[in-house]
Protein backbone atom coordinates (compact mmCIF):
# COMPACT_ATOMS: atom_id res chain seq x y z
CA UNK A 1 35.20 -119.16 -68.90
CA UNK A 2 32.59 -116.17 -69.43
CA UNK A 3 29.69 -119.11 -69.25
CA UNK A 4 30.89 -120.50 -66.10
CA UNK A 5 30.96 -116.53 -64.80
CA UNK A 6 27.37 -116.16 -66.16
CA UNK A 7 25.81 -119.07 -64.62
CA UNK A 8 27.44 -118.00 -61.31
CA UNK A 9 26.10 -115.00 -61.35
CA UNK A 10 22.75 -116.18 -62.51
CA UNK A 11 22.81 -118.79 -59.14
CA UNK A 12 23.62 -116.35 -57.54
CA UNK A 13 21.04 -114.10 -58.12
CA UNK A 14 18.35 -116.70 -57.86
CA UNK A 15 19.38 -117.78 -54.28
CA UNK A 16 19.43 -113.67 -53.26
CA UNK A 17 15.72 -113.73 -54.59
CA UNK A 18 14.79 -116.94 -53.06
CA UNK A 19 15.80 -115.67 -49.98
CA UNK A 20 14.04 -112.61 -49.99
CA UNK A 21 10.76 -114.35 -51.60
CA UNK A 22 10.62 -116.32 -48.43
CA UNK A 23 11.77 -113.95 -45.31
CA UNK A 24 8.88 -113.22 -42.68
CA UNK A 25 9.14 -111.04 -40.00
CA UNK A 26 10.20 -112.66 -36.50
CA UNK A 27 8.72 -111.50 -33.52
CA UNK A 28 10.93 -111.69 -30.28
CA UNK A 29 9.24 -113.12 -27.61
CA UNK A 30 10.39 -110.70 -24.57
CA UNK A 31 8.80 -111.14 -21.56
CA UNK A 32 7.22 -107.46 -19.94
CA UNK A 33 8.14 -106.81 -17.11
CA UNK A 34 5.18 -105.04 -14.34
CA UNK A 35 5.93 -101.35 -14.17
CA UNK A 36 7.23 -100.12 -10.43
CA UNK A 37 5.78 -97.05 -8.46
CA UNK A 38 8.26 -94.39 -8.07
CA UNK A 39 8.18 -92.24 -4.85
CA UNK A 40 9.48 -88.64 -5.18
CA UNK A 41 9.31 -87.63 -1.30
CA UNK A 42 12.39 -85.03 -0.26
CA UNK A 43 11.34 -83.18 2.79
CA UNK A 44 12.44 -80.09 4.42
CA UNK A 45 11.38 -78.81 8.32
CA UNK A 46 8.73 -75.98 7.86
CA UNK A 47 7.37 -76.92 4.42
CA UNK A 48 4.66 -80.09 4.22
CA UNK A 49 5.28 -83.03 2.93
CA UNK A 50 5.18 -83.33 -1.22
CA UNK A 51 5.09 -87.34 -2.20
CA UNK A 52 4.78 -88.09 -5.88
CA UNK A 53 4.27 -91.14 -7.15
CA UNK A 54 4.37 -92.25 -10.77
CA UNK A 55 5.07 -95.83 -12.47
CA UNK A 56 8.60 -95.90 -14.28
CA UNK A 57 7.95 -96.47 -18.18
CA UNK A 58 9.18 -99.18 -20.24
CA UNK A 59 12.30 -98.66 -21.66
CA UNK A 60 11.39 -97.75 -24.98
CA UNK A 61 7.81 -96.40 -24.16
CA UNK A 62 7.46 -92.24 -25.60
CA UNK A 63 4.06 -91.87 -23.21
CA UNK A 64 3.84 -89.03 -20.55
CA UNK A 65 4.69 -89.73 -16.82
CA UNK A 66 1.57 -92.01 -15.34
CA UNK A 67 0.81 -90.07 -11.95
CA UNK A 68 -0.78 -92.65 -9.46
CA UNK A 69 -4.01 -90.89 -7.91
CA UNK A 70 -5.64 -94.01 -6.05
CA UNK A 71 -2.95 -94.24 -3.23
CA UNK A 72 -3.03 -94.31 0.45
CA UNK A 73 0.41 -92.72 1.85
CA UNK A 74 0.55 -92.71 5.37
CA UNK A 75 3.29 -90.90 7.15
CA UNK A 76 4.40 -92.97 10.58
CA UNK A 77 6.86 -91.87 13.23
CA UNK A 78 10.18 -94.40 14.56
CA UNK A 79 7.78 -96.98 16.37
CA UNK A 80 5.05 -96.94 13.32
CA UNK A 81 2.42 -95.18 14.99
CA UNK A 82 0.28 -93.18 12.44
CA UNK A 83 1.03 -89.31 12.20
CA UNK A 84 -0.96 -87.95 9.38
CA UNK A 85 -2.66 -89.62 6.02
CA UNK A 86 -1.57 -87.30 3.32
CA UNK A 87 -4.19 -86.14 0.56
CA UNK A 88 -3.83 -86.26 -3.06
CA UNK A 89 -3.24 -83.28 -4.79
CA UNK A 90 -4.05 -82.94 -8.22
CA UNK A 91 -4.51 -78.79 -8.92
CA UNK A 92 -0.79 -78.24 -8.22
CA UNK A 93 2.09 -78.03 -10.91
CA UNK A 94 3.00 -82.22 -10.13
CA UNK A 95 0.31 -84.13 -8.99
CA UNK A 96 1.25 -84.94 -4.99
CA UNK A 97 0.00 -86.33 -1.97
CA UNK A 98 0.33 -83.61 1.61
CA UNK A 99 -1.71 -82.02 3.74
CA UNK A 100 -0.84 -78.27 4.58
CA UNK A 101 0.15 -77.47 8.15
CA UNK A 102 1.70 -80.73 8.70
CA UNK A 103 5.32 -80.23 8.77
CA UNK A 104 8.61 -82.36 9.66
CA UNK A 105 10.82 -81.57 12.45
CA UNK A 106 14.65 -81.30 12.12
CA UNK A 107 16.36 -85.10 13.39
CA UNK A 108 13.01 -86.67 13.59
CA UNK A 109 12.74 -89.82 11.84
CA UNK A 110 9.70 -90.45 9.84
CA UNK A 111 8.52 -93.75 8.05
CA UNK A 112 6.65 -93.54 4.65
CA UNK A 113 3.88 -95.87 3.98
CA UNK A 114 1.46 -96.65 1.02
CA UNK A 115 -1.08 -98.93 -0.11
CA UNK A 116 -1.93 -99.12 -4.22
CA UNK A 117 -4.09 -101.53 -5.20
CA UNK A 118 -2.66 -104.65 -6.89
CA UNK A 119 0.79 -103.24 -5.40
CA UNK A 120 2.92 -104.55 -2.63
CA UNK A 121 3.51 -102.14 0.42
CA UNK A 122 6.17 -99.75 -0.10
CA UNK A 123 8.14 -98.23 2.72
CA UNK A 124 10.74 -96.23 3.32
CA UNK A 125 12.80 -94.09 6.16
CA UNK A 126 14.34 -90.77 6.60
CA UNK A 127 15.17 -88.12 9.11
CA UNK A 128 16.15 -83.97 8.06
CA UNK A 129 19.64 -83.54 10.08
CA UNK A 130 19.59 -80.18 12.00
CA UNK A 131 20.83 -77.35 9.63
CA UNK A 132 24.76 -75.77 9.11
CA UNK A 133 24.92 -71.85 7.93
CA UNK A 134 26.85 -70.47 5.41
CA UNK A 135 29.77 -69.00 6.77
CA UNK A 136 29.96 -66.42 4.04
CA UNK A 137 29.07 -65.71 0.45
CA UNK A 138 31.16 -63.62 -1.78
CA UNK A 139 31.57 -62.51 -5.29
CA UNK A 140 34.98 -61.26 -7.11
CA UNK A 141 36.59 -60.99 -10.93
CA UNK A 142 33.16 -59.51 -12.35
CA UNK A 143 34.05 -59.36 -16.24
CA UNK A 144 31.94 -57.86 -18.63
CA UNK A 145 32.27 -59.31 -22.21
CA UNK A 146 32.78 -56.23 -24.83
CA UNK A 147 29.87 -55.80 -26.92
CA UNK A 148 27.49 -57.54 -25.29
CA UNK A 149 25.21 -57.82 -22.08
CA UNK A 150 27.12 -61.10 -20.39
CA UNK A 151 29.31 -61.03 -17.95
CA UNK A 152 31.15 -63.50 -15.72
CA UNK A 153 31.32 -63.56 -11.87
CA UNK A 154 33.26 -65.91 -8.98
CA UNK A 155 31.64 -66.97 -6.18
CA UNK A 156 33.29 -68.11 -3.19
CA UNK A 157 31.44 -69.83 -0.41
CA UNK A 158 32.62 -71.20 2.64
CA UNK A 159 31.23 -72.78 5.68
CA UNK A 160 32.28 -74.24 8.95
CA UNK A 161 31.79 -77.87 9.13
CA UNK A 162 30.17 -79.23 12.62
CA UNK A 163 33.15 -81.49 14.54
CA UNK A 164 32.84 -84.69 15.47
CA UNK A 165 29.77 -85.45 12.69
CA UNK A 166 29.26 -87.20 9.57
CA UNK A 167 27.55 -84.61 7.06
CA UNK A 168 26.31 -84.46 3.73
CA UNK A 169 25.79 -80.67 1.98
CA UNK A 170 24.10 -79.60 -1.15
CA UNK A 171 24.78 -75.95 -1.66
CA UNK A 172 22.91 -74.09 -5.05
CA UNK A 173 22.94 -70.71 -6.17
CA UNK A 174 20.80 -68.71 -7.43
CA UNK A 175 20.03 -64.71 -8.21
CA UNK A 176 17.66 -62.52 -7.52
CA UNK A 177 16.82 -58.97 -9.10
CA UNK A 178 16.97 -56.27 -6.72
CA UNK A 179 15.77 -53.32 -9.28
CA UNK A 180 13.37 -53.35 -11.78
CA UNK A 181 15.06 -53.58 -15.35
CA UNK A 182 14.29 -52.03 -19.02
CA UNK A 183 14.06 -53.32 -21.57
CA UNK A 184 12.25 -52.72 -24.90
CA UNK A 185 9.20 -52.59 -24.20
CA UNK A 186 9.52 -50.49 -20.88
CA UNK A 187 10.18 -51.44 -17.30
CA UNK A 188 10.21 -55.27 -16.15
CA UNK A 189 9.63 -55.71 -12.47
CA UNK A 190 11.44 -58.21 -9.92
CA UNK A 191 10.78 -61.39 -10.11
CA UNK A 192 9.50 -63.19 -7.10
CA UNK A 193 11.36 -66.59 -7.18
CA UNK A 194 14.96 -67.30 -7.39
CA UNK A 195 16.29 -68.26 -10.68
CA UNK A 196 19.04 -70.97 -10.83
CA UNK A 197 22.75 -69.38 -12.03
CA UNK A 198 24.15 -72.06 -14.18
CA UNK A 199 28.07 -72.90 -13.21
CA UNK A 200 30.80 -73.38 -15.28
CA UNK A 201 33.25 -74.95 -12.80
CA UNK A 202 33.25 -75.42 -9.19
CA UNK A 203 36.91 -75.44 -7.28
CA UNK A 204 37.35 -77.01 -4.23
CA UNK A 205 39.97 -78.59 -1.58
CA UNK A 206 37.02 -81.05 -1.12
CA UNK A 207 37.52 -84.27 -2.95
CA UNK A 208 34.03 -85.33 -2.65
CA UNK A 209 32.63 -82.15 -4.83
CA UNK A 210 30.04 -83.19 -7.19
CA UNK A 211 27.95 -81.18 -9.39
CA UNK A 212 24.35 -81.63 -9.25
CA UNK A 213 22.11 -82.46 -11.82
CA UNK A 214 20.42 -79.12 -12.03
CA UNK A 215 24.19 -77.61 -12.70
CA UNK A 216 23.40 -74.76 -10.62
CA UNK A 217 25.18 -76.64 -7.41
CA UNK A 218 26.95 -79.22 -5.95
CA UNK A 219 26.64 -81.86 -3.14
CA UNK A 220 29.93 -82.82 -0.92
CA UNK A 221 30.39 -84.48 2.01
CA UNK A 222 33.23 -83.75 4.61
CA UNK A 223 34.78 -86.91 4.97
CA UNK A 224 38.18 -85.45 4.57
CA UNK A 225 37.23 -81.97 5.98
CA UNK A 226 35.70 -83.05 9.63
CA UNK A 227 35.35 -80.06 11.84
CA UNK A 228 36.81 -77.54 9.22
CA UNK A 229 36.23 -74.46 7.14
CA UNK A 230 35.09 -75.77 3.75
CA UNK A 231 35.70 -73.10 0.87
CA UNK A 232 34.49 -73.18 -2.23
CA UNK A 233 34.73 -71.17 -5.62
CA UNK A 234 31.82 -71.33 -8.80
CA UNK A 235 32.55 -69.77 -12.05
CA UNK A 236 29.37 -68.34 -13.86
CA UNK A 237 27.95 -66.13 -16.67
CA UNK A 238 25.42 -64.21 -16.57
CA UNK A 239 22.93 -61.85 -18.65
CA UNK A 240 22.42 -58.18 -18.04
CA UNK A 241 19.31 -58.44 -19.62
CA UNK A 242 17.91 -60.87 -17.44
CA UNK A 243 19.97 -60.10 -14.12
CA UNK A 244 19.30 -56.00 -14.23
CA UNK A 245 22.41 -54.49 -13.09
CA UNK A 246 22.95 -54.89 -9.47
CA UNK A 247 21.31 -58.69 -8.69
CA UNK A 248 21.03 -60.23 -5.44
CA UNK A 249 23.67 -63.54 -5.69
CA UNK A 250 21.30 -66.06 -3.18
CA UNK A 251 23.36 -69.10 -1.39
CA UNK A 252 21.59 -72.21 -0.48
CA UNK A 253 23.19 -74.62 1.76
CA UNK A 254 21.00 -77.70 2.32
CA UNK A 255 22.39 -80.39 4.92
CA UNK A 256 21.15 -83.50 3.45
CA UNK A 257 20.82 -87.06 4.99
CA UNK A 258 23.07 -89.52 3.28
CA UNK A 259 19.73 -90.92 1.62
CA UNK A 260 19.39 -87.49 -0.46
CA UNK A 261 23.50 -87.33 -1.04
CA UNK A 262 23.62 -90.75 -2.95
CA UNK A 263 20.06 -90.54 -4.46
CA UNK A 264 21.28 -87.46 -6.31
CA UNK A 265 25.05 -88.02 -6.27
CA UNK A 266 24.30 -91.31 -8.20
CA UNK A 267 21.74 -90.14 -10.93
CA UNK A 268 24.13 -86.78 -11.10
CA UNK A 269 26.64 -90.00 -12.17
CA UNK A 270 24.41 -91.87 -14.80
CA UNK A 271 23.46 -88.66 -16.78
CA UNK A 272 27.13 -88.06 -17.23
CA UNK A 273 27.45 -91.41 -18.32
CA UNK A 274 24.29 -91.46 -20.95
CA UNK A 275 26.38 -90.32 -23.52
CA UNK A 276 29.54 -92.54 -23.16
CA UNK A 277 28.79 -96.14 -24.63
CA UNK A 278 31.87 -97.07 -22.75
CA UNK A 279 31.50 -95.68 -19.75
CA UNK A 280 30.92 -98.02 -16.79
CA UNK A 281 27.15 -98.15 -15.57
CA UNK A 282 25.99 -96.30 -12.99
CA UNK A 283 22.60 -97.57 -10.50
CA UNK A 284 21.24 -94.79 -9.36
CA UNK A 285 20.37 -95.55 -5.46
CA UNK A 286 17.12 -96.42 -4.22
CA UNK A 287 15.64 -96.27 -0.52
CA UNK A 288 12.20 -97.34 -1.39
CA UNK A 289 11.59 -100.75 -0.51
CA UNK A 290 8.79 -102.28 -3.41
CA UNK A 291 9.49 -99.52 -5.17
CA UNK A 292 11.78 -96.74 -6.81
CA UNK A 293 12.94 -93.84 -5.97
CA UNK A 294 13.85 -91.39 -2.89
CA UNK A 295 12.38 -90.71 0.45
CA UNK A 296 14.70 -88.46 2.20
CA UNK A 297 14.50 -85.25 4.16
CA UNK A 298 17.10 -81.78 3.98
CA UNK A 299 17.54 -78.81 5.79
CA UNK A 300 18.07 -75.50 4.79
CA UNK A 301 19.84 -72.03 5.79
CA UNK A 302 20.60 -69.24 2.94
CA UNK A 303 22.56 -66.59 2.59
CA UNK A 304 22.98 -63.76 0.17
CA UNK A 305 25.13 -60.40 -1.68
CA UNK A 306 24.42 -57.74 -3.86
CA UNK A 307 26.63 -57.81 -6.66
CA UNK A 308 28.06 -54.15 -6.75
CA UNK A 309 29.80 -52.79 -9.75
């Protein structure tokens, strides 16, 4: 009985090492796929155009973004007639193509054009809608943790949705120091720029309420709200150190084509989603035909209130 036990174990352990003697690495024989230009063109009235265009990496590539500097991007009007031949940028913080002074107009629709070489023609087509104000911006329940320089704020919003229309919002907030603030090593002046308030939770009667991906706003739409007041209410926490003590709370209320609303609605939904293996996958839209990406214009009103203790 022990000898038959032995010699099974002794076949046994000659197969394992005949097995490992001989394995060779196999190479899968995966077909790549050509890399696609992704356009990065939202546009705003008053502002130039910005296009960036990059290829998308492979899907397990680790190398920086490939900016595309050989391009011809054309901008056309409705009937295709040329308007301006944008430049490429390369001293700015993302390598673009514009041309300063040449600016969209509010419900004009433009047509994006451009020629790479050994690249089919991409094209796409957007209009900015005229813009909606902010009815009001507000701030209540300001909470200061004990012990410590953080404190938490509401902000209520509300605007007056346009009758009779089919709009898409993106509203973001933001602060902006109104007095210089200390701090260790003396005074700190204001800052020039607004900086984005991150939100906790956003409260709505607006089913369609989405936070962006930034997490300093959301985008909505009023389907169910046509021709009403739409309110809404952002929890947030903030830093004494970096707010100073009396901030300016900034409100910015973007009316967005439908283009921009599921562009960012969409990838807002697959970066939810990265982290659930379960989850249902979500295709972030695309309006760029031979290509990726999002050509689509916005316009803008803001609005603003000290926070007053």
């Amino acid at each position: 009985m022990i000898k038959d036990l032995f010699s099974s174990i002794f076949s046994f352990c000659i197969a394992f090492l005949l097995c490992v003697a001989c394995e060779e690495p196999v190479s899968l024989d995966i077909e790549s796929v050509a890399p696609k230009i992704v356009v990065n063109g939202t546009f705003t009235p008053n502002h130039p155009f910005q296009i960036t265009l990059s290829k998308n990496e492979a899907l397990l590539s680790n190398d920086s973004t490939e900016f595309i500097n050989n391009a011809k991007v054309q901008i056309l009007d409705a009937q295709g007639g040329l308007l301006r031949e944008l430049n490429y940028q390369e001293n700015t913080a993302i390598p673009s193509y514009g041309f300063p002074g040449f600016q969209p107009q509010a419900q004009k629709i433009y047509q994006l054009a451009i020629e790479i070489p050994g690249y089919p023609m991409i094209y796409a087509t957007s209009s900015a809608p005229k813009s909606v104000p902010i009815q009001s911006i507000k701030t209540e329940e300001i909470t200061s943790a004990p012990n410590t320089s953080l404190y938490s704020i509401k902000i209520n919003a509300s605007i007056l949705d346009p009758q009779g229309e089919q709009n898409y919002y993106h509203l973001q907030l933001y602060y902006q120091q109104i007095a210089s603030r200390s701090s260790s090593n003396g005074l700190v002046g204001k800052p020039e720029s607004f900086i984005p308030i991150p939100i906790r939770s956003a409260n709505s009667e607006n089913s369609t309420v989405i936070a962006d991906v930034n997490k300093n706003g959301v985008l909505f739409s009023d389907d169910a709200l046509d021709g009403e007041q739409i309110n809404l209410q952002f929890q947030a926490v903030l830093d004494r150190e970096y707010t100073g003590e009396n901030p300016q709370i900034v409100g910015e209320l973007r009316t967005i084509s439908k283009d921009y609303y599921q562009y960012y609605t969409s990838l807002t939904r697959q970066l939810e989603n990265k982290d659930r293996p379960f989850a249902e996958p979500v295709i972030v839209f695309n309006n760029i035909e031979n290509g990726l990406g999002i050509f689509a214009g916005f316009n803008h009103r803001r609005d603003s209130v000290l926070i007053n203790r």
